[in-house]
PDB file of N, CA and C in Angstrom:
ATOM      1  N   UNK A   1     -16.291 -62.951   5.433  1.00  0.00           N
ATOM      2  CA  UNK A   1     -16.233 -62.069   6.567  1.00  0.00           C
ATOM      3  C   UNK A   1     -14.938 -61.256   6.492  1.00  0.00           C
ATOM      4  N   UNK A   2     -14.942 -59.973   6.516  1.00  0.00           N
ATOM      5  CA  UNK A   2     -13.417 -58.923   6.584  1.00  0.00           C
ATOM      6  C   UNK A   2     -13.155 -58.887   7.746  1.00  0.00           C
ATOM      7  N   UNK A   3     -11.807 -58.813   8.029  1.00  0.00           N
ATOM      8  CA  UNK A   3     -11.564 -58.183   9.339  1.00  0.00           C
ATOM      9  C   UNK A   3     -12.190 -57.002   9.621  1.00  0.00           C
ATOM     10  N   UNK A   4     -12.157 -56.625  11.081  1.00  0.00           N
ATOM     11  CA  UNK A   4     -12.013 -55.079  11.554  1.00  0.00           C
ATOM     12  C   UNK A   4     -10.412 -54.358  11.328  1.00  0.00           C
ATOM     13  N   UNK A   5     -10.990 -53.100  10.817  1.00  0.00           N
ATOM     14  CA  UNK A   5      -9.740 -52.357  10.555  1.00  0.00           C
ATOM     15  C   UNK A   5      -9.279 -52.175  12.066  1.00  0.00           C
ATOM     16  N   UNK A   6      -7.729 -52.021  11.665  1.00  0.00           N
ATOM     17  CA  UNK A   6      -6.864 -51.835  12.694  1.00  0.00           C
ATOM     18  C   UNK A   6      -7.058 -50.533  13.457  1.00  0.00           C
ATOM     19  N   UNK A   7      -6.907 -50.301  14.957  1.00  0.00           N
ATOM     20  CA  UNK A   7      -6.775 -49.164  15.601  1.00  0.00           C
ATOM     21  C   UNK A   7      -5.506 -48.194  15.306  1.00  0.00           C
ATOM     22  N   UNK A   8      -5.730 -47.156  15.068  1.00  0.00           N
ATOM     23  CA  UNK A   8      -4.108 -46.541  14.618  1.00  0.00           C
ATOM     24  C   UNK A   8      -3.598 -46.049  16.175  1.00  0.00           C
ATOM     25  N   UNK A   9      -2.460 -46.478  16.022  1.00  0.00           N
ATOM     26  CA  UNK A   9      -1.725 -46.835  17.163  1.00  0.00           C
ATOM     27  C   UNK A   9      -1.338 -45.292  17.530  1.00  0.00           C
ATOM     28  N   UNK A  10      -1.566 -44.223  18.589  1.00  0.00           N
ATOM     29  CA  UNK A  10      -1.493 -43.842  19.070  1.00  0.00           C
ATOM     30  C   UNK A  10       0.232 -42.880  18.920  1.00  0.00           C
ATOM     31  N   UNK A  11       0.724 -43.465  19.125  1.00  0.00           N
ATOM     32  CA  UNK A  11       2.564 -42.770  18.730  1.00  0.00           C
ATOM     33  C   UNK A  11       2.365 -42.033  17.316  1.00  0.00           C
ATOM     34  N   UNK A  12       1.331 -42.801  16.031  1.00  0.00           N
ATOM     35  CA  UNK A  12       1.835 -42.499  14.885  1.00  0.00           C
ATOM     36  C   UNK A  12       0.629 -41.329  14.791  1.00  0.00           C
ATOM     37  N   UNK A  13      -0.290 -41.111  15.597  1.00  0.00           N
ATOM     38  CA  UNK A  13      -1.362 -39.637  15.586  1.00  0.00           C
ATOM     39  C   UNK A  13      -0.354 -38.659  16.242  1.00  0.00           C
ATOM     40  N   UNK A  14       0.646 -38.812  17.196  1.00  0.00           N
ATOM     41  CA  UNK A  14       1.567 -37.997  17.871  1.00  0.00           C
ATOM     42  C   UNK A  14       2.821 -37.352  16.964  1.00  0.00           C
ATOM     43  N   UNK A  15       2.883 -38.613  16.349  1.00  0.00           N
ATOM     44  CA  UNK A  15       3.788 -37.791  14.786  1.00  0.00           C
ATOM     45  C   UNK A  15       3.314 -37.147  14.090  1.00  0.00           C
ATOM     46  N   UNK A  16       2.262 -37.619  13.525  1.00  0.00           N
ATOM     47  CA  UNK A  16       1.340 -36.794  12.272  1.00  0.00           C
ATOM     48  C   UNK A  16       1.194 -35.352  13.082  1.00  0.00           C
ATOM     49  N   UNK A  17       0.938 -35.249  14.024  1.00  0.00           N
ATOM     50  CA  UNK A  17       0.840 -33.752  14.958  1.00  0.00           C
ATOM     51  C   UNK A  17       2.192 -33.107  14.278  1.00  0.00           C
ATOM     52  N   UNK A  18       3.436 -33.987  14.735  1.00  0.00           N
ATOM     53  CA  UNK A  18       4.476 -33.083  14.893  1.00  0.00           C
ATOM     54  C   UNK A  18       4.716 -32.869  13.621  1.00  0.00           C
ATOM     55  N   UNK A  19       4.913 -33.341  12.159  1.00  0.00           N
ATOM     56  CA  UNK A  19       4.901 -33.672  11.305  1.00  0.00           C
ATOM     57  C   UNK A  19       4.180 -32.118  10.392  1.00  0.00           C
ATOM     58  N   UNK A  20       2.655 -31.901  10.898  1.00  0.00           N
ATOM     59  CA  UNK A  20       1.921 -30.774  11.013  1.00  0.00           C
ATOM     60  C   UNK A  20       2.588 -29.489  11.167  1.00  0.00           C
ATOM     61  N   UNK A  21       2.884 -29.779  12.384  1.00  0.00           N
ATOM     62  CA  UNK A  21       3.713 -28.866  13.059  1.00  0.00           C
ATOM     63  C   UNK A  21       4.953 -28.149  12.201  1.00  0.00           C
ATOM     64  N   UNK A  22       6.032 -29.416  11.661  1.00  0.00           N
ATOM     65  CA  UNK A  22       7.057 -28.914  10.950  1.00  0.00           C
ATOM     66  C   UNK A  22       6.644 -28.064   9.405  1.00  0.00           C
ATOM     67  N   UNK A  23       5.782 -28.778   8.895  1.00  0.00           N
ATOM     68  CA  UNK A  23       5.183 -28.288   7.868  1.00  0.00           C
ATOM     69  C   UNK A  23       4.777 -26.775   7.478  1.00  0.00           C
ATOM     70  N   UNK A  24       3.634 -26.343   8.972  1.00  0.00           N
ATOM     71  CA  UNK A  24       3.548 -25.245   9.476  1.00  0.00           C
ATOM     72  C   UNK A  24       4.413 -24.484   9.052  1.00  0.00           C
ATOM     73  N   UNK A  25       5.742 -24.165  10.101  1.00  0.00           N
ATOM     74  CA  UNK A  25       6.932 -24.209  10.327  1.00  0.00           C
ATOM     75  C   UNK A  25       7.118 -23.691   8.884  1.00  0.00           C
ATOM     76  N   UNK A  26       7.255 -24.878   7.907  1.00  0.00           N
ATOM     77  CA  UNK A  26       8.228 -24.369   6.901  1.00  0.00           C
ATOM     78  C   UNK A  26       7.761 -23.396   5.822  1.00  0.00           C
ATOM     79  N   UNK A  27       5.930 -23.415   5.818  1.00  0.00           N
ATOM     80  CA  UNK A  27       5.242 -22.767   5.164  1.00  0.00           C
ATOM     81  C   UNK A  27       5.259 -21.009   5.847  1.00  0.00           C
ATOM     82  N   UNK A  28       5.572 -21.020   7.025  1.00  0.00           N
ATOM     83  CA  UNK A  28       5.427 -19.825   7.594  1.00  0.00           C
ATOM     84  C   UNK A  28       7.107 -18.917   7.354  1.00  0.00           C
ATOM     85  N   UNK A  29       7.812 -19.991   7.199  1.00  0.00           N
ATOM     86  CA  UNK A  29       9.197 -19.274   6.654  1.00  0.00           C
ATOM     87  C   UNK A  29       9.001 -18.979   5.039  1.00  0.00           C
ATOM     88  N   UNK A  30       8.214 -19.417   4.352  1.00  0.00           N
ATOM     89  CA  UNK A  30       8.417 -19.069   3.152  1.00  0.00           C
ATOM     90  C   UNK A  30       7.749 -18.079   2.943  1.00  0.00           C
ATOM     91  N   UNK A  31       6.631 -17.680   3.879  1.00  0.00           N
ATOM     92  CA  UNK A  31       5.827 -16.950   3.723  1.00  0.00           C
ATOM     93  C   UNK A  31       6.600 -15.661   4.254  1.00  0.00           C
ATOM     94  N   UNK A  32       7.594 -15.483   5.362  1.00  0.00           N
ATOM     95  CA  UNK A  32       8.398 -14.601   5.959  1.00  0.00           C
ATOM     96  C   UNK A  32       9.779 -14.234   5.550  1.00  0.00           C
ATOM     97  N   UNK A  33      10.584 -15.278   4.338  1.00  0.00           N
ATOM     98  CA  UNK A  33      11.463 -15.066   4.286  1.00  0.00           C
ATOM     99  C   UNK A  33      11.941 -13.844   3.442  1.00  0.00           C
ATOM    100  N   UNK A  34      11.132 -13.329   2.698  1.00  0.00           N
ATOM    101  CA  UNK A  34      11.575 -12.226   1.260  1.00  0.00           C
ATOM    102  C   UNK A  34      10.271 -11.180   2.225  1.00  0.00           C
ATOM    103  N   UNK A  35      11.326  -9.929   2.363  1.00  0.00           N
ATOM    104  CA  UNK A  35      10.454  -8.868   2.420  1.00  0.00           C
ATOM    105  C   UNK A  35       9.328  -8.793   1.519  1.00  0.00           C
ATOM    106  N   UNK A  36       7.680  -8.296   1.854  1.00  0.00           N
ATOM    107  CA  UNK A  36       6.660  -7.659   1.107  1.00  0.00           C
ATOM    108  C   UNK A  36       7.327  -6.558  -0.020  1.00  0.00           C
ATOM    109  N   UNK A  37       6.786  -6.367  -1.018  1.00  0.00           N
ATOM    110  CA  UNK A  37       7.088  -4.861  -1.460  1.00  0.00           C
ATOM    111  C   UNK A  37       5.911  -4.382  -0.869  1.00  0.00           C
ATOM    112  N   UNK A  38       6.032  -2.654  -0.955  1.00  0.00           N
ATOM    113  CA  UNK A  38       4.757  -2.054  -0.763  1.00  0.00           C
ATOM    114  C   UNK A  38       3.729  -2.070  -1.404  1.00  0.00           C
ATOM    115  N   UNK A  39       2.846  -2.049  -1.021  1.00  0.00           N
ATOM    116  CA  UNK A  39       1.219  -2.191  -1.717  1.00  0.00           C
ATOM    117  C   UNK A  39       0.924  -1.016  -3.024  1.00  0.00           C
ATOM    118  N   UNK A  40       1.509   0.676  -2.057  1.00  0.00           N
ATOM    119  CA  UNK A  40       1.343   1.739  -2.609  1.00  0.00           C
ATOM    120  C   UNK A  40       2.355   2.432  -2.364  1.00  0.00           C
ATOM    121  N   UNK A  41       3.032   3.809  -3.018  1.00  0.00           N
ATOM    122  CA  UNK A  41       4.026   4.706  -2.733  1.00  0.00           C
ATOM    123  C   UNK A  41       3.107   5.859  -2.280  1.00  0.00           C
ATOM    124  N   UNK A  42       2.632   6.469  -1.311  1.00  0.00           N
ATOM    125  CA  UNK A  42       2.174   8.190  -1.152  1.00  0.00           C
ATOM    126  C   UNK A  42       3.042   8.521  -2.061  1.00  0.00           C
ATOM    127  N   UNK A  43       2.304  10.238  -2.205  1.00  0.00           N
ATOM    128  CA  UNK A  43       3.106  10.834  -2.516  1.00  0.00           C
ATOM    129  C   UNK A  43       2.534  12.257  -2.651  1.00  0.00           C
ATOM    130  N   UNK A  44       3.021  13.139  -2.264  1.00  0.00           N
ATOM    131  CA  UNK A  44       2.319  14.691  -1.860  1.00  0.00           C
ATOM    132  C   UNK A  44       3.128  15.165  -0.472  1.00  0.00           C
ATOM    133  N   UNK A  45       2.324  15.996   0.094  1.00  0.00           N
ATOM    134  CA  UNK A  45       3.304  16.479   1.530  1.00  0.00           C
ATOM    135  C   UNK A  45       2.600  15.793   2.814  1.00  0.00           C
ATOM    136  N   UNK A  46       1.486  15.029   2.843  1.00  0.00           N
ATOM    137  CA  UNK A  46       1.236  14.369   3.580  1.00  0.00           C
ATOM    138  C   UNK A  46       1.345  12.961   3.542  1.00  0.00           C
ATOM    139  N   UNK A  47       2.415  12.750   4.542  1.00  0.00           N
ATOM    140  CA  UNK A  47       2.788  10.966   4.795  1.00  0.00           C
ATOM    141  C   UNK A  47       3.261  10.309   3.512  1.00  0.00           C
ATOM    142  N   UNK A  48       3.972  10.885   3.012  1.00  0.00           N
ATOM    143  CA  UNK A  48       4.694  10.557   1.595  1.00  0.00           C
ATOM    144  C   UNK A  48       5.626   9.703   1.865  1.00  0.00           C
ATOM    145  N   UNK A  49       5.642   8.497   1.276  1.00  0.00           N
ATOM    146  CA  UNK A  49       6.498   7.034   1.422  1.00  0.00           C
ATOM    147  C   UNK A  49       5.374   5.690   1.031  1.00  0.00           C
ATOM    148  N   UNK A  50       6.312   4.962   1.164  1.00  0.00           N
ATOM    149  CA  UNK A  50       6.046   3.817   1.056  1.00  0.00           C
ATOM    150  C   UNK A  50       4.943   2.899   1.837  1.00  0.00           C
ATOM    151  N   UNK A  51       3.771   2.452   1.642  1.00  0.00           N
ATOM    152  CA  UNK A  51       2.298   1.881   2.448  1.00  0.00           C
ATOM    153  C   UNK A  51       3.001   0.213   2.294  1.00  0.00           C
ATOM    154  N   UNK A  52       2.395  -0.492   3.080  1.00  0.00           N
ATOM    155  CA  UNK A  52       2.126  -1.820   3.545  1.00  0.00           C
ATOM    156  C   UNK A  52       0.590  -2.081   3.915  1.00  0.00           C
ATOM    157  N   UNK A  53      -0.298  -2.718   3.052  1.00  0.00           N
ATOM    158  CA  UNK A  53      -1.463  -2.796   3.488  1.00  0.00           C
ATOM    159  C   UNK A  53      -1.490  -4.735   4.069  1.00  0.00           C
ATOM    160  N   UNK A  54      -1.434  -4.827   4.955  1.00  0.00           N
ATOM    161  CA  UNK A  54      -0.921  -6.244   5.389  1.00  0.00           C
ATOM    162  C   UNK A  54      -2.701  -7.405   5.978  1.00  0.00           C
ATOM    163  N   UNK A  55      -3.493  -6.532   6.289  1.00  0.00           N
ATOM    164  CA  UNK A  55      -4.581  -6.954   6.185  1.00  0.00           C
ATOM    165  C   UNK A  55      -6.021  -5.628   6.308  1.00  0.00           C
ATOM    166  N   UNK A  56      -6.970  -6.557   6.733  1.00  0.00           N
ATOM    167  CA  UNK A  56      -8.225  -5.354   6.284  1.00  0.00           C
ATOM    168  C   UNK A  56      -7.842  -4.149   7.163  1.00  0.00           C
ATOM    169  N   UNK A  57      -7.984  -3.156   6.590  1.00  0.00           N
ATOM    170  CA  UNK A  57      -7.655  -1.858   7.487  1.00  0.00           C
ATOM    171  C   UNK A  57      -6.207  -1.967   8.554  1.00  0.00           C
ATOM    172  N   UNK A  58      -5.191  -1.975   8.299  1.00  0.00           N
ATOM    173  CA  UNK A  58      -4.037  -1.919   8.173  1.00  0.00           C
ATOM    174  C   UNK A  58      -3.182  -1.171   7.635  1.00  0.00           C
ATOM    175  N   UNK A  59      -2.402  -0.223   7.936  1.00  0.00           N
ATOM    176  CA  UNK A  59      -1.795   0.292   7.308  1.00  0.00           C
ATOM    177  C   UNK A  59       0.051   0.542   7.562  1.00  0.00           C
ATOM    178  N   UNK A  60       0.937   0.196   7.506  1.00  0.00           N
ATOM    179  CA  UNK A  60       2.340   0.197   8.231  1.00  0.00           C
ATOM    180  C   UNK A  60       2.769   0.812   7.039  1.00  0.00           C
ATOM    181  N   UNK A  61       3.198   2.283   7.457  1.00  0.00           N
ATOM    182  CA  UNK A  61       4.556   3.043   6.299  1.00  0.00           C
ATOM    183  C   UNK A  61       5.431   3.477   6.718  1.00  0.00           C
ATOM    184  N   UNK A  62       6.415   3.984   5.862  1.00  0.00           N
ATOM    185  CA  UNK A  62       7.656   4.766   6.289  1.00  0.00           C
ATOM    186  C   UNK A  62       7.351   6.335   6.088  1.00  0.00           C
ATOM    187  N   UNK A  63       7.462   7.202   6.443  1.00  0.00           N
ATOM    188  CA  UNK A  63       7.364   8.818   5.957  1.00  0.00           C
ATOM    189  C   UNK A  63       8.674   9.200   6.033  1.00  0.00           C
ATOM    190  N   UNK A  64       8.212   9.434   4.506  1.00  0.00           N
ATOM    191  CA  UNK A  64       9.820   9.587   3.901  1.00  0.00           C
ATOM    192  C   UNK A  64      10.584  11.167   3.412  1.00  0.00           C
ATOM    193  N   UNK A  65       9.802  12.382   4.384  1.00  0.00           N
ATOM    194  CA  UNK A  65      10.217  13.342   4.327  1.00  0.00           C
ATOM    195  C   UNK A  65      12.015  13.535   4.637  1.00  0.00           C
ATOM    196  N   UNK A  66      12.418  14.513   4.361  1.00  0.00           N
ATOM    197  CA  UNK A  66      13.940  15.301   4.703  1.00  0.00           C
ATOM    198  C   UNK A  66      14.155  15.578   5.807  1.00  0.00           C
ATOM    199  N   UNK A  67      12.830  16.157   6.112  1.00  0.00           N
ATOM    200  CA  UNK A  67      13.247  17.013   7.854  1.00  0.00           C
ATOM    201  C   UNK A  67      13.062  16.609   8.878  1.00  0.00           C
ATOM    202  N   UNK A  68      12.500  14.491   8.908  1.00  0.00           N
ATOM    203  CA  UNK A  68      12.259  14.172  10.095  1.00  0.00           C
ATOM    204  C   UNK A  68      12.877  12.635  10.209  1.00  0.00           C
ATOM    205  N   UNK A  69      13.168  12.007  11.167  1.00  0.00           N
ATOM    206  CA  UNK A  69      14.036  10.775  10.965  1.00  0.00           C
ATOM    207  C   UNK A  69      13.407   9.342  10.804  1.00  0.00           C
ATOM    208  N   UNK A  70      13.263   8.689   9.802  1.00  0.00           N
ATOM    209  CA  UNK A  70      12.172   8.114   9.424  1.00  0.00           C
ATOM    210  C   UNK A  70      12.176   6.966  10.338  1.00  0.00           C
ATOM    211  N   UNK A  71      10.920   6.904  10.334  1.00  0.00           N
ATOM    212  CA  UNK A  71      10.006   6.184  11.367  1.00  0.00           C
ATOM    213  C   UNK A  71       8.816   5.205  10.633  1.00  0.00           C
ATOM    214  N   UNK A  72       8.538   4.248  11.634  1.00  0.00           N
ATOM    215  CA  UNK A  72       7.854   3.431  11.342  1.00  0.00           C
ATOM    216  C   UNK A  72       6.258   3.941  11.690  1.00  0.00           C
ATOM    217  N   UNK A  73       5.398   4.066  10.964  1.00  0.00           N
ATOM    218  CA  UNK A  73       3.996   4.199  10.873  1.00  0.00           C
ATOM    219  C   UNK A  73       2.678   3.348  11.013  1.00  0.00           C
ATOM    220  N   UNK A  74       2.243   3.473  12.456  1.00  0.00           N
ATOM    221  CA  UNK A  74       1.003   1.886  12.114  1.00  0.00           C
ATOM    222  C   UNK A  74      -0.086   2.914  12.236  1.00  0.00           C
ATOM    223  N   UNK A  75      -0.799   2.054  11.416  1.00  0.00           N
ATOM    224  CA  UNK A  75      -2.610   2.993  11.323  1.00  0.00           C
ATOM    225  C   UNK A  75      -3.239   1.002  11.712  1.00  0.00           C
ATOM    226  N   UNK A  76      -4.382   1.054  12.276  1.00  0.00           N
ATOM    227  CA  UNK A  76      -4.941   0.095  12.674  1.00  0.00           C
ATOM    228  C   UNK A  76      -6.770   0.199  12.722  1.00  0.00           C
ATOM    229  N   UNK A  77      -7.354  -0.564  12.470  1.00  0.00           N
ATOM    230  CA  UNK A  77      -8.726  -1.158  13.003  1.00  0.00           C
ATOM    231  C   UNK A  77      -9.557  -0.218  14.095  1.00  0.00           C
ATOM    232  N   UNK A  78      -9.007   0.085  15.020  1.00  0.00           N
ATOM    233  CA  UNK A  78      -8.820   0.848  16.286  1.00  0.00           C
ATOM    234  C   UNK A  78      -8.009   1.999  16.499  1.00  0.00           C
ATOM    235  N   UNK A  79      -7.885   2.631  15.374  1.00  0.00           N
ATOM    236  CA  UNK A  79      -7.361   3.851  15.219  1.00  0.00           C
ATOM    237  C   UNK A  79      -8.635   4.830  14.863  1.00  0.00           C
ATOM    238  N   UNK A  80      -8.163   6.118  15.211  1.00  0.00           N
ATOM    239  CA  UNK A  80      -9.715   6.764  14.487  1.00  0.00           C
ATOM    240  C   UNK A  80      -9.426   7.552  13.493  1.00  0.00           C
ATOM    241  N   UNK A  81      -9.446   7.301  12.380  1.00  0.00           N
ATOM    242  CA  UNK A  81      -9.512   8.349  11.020  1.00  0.00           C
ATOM    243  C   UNK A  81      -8.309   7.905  10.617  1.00  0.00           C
ATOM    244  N   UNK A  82      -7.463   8.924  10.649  1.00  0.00           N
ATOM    245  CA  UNK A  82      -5.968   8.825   9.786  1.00  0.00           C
ATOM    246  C   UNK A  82      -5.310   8.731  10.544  1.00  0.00           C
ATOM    247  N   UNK A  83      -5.195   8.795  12.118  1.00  0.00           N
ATOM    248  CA  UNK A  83      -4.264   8.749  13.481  1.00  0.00           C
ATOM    249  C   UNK A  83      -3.540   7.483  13.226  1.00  0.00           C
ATOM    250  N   UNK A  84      -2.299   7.539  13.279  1.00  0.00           N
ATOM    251  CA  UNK A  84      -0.961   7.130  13.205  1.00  0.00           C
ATOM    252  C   UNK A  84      -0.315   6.531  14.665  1.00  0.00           C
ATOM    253  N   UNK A  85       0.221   5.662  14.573  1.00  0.00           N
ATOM    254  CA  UNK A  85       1.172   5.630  15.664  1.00  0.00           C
ATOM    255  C   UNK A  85       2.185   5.198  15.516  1.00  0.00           C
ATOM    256  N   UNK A  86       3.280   6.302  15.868  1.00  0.00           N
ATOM    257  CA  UNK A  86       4.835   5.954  15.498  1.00  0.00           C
ATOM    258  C   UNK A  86       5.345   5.285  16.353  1.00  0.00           C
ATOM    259  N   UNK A  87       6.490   4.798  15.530  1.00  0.00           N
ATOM    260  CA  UNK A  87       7.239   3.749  16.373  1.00  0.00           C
ATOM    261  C   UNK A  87       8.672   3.597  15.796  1.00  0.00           C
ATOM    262  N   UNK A  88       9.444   3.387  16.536  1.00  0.00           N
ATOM    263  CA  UNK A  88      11.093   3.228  16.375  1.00  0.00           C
ATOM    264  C   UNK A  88      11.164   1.994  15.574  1.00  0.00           C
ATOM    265  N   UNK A  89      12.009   2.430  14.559  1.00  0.00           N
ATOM    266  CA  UNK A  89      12.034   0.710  13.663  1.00  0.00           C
ATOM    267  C   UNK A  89      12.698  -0.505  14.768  1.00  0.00           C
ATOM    268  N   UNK A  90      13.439  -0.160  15.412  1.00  0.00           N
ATOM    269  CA  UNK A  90      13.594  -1.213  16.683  1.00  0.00           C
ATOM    270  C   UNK A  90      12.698  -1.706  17.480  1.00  0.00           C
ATOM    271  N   UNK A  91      11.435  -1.089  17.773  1.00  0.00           N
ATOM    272  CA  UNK A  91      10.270  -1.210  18.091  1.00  0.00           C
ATOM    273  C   UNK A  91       9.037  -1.836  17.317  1.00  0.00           C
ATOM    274  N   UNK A  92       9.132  -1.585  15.962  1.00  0.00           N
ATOM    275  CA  UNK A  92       8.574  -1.938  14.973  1.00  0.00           C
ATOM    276  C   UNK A  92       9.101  -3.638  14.943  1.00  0.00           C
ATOM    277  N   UNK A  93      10.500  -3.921  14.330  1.00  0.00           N
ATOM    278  CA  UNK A  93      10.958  -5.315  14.777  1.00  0.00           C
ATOM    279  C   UNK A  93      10.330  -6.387  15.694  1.00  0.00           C
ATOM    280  N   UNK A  94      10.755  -5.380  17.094  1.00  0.00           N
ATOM    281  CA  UNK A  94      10.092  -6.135  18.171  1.00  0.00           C
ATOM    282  C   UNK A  94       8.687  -6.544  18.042  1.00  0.00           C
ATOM    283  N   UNK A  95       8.259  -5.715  17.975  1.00  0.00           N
ATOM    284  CA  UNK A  95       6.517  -6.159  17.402  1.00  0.00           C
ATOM    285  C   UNK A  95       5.951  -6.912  16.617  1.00  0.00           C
ATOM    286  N   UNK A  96       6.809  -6.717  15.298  1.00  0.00           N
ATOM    287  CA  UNK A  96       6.693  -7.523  13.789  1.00  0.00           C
ATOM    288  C   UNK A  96       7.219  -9.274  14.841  1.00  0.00           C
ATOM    289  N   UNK A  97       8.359  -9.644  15.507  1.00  0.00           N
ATOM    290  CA  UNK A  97       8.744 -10.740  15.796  1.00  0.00           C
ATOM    291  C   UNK A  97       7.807 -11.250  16.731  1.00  0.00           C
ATOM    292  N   UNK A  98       7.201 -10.314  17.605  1.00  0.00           N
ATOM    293  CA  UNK A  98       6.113 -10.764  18.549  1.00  0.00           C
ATOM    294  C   UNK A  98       4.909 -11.590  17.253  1.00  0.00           C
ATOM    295  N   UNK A  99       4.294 -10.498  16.503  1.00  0.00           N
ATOM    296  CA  UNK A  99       3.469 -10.892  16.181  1.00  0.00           C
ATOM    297  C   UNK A  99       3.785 -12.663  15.323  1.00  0.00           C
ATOM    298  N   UNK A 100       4.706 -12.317  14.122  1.00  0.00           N
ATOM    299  CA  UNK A 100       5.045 -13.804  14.277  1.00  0.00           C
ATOM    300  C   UNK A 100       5.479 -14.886  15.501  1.00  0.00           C
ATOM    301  N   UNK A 101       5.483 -15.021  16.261  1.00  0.00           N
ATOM    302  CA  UNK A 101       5.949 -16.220  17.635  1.00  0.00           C
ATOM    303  C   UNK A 101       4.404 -15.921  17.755  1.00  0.00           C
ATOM    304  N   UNK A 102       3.779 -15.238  17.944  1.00  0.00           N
ATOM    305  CA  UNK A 102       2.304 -15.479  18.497  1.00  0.00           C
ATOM    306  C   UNK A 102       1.383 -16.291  17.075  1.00  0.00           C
ATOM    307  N   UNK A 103       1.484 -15.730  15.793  1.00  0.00           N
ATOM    308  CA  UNK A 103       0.996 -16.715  14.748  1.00  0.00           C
ATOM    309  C   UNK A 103       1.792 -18.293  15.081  1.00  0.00           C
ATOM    310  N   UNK A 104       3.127 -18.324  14.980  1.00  0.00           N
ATOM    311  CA  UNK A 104       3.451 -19.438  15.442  1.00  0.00           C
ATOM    312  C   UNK A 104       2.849 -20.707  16.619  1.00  0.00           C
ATOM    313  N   UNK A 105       2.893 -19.925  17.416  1.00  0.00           N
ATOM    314  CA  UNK A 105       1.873 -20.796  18.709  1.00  0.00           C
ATOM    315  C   UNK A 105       0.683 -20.866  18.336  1.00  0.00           C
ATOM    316  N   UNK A 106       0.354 -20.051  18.077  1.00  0.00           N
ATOM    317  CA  UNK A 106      -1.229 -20.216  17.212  1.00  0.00           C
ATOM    318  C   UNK A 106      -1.772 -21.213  16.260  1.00  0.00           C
ATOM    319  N   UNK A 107      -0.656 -21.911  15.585  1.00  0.00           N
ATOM    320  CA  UNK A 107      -0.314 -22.903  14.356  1.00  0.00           C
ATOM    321  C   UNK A 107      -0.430 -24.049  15.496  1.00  0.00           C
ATOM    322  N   UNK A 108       0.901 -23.943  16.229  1.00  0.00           N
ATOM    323  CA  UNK A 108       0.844 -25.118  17.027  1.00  0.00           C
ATOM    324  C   UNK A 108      -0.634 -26.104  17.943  1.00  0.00           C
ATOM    325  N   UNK A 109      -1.071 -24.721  18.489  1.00  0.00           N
ATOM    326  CA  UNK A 109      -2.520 -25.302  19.117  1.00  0.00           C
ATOM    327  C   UNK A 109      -3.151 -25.520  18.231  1.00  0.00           C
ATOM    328  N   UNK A 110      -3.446 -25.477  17.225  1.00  0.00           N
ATOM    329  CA  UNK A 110      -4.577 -24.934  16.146  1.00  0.00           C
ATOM    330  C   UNK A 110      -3.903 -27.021  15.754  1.00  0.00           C
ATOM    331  N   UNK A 111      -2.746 -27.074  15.656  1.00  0.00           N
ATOM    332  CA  UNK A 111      -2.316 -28.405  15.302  1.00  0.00           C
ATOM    333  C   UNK A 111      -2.475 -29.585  16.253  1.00  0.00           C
ATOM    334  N   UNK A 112      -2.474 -29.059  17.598  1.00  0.00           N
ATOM    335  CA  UNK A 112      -2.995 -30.084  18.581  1.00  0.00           C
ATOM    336  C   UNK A 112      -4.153 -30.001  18.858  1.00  0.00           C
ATOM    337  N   UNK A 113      -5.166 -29.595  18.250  1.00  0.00           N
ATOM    338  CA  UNK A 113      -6.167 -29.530  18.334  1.00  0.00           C
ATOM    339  C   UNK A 113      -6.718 -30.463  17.371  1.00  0.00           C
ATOM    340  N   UNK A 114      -6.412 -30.270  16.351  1.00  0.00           N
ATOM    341  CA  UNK A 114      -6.417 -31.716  15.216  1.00  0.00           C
ATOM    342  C   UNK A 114      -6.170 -32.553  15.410  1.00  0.00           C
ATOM    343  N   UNK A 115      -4.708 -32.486  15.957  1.00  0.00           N
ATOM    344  CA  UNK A 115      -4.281 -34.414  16.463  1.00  0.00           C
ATOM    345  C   UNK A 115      -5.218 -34.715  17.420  1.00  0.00           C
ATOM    346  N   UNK A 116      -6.001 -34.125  18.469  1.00  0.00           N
ATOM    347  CA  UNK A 116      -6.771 -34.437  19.376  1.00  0.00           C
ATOM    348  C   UNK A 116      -8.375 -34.499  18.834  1.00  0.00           C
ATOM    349  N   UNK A 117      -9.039 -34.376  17.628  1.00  0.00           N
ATOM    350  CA  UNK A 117      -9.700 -34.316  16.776  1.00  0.00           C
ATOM    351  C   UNK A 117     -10.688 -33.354  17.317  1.00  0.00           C
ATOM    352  N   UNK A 118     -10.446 -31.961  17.799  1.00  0.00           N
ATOM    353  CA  UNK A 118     -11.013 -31.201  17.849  1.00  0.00           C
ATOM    354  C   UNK A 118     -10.936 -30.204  16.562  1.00  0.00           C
ATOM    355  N   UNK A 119     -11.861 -29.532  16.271  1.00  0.00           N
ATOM    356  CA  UNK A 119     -12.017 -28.116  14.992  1.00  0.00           C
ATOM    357  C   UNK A 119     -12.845 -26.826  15.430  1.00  0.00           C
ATOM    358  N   UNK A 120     -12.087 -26.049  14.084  1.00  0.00           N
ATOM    359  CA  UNK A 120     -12.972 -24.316  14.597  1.00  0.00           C
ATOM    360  C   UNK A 120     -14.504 -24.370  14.876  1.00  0.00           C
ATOM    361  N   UNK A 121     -15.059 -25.338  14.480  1.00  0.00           N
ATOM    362  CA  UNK A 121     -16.304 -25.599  13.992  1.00  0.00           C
ATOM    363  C   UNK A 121     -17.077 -26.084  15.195  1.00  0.00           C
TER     364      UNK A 121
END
């Protein structure tokens, strides 16, 4: 006759969470720590600079003309055609840091959701 396996004690599913968690964490800094290069360089008299294609239909550049003070460029999903929307690289920052803290929390639930043995599924 075998025993019954042991119940896992409750504290050590609360670590494995946090544990998750740090992991997360350190994978998302490696993933953030070294700037992207660009995907593509333009180049002609329209929107000439440097592209970031960061996911499907995405587009973040610099326009890197003489006569205007360069600016940050988002084209999006929900943009229509080639429409642009500029933005102050201080603004750009802010956004870029939003969007990471929001992937971040996103990790986190997505991790207590596991320790609690829930899935996407």
């Amino acid at each position: 006759m075998t025993a019954p396996e042991p119940a896992i004690h409750p504290a050590l599913i609360a670590r494995l969470a946090e544990l998750r968690q740090e992991a997360a964490g350190l994978l998302g800094d490696i993933d953030t720590r070294v700037n992207p290069k660009p995907n593509r360089i333009e180049e002609g008299k329209h929107l000439p600079g440097p592209v970031w294609t960061s996911a499907d239909r995405w587009a973040i550049r610099v326009v890197d003309p003489d006569e205007t003070p360069a600016s940050v460029f988002v084209n999006h999903p929900h943009c229509y055609d080639d429409d642009i929307v500029p933005l102050e690289p201080e603004e750009a920052r802010r956004i870029g840091m939003a969007f990471l803290a929001a992937a971040d929390w996103a990790d986190k639930v997505r991790a207590r959701d596991l320790a609690n043995g829930e899935s996407d599924a």
